[in-house]
C-alpha atoms as a PDB file:
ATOM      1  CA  UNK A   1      72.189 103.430 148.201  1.00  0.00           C
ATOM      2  CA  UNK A   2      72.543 107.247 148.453  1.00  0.00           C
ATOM      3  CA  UNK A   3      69.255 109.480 147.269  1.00  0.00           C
ATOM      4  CA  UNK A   4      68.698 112.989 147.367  1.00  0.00           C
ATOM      5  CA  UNK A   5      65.376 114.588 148.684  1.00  0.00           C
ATOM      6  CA  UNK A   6      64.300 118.202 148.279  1.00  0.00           C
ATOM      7  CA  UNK A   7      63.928 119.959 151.634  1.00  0.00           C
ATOM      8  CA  UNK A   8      60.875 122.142 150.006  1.00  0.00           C
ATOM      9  CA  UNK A   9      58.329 119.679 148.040  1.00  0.00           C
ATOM     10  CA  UNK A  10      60.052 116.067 148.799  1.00  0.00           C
ATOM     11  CA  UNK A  11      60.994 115.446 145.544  1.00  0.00           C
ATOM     12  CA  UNK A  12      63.116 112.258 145.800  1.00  0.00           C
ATOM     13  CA  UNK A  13      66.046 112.267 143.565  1.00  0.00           C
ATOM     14  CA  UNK A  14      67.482 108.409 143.050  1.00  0.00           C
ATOM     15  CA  UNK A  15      70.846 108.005 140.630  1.00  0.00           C
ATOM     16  CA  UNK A  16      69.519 105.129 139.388  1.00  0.00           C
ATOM     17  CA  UNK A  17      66.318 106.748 137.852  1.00  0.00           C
ATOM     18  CA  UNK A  18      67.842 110.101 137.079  1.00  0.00           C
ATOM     19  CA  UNK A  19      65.720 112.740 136.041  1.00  0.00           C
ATOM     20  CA  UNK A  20      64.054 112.159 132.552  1.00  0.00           C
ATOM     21  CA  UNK A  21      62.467 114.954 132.719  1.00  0.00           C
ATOM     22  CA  UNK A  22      65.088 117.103 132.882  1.00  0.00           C
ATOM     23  CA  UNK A  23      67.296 114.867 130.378  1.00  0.00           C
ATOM     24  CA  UNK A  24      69.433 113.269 133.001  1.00  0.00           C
ATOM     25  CA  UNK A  25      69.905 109.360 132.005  1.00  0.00           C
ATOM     26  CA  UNK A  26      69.799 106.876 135.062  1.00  0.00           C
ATOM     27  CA  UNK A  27      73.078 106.046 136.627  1.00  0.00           C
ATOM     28  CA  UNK A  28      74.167 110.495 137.000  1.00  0.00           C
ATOM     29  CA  UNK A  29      75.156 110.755 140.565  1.00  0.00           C
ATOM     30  CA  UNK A  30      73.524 113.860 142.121  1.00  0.00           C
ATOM     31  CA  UNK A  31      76.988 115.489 142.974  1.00  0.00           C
ATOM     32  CA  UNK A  32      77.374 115.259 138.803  1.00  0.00           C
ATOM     33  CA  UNK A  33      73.964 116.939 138.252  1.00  0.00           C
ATOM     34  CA  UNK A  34      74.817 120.164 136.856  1.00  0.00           C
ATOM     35  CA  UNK A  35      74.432 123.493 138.784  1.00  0.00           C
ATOM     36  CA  UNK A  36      71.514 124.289 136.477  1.00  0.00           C
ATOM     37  CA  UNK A  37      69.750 121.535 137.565  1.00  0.00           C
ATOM     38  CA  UNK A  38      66.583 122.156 139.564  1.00  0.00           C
ATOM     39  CA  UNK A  39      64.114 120.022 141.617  1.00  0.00           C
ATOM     40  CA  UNK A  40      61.389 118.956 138.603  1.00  0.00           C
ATOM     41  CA  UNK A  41      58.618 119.241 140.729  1.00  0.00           C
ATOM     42  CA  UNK A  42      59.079 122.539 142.723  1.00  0.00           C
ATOM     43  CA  UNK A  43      62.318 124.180 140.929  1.00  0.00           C
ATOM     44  CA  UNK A  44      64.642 125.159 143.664  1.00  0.00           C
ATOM     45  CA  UNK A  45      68.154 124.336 142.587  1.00  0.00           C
ATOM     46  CA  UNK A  46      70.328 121.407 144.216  1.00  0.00           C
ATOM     47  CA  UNK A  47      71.406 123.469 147.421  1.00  0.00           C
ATOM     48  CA  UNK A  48      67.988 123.046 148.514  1.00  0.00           C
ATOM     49  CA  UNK A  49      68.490 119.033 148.740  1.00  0.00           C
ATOM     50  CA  UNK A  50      68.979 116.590 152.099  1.00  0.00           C
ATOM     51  CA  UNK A  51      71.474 113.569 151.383  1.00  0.00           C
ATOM     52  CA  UNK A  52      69.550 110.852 152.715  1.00  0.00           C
ATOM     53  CA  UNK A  53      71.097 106.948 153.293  1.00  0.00           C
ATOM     54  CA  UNK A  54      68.491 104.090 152.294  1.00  0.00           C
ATOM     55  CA  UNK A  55      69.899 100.722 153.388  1.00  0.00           C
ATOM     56  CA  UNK A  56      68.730  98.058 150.628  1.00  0.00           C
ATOM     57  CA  UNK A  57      67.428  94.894 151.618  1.00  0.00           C
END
């Protein structure tokens, strides 16, 4: 499973949430995020975010 963390507040973005905040429905893979999009918590746009691997159990 691939998530998305912001380098500046640790926001964790996760596809299969999305961001309902923001009015992204679950399954929107972050590459697909527009370039509008910014972190919900802290607002720095997606440049500012780490790919990160999670191996599921």
């Amino acid at each position: 499973m691939e998530v998305w963390k912001c380098e500046k507040c640790g926001y964790i973005y996760d596809a299969k949430i999305g961001d309902p905040s923001s009015g992204v429905p679950k399954g929107t893979a972050f590459e697909d995020l527009p370039e509008s999009w910014v972190c919900p918590r802290c607002g720095v746009s997606k440049r500012r975010f780490k790919k990160m691997e999670i191996e599921e159990a």
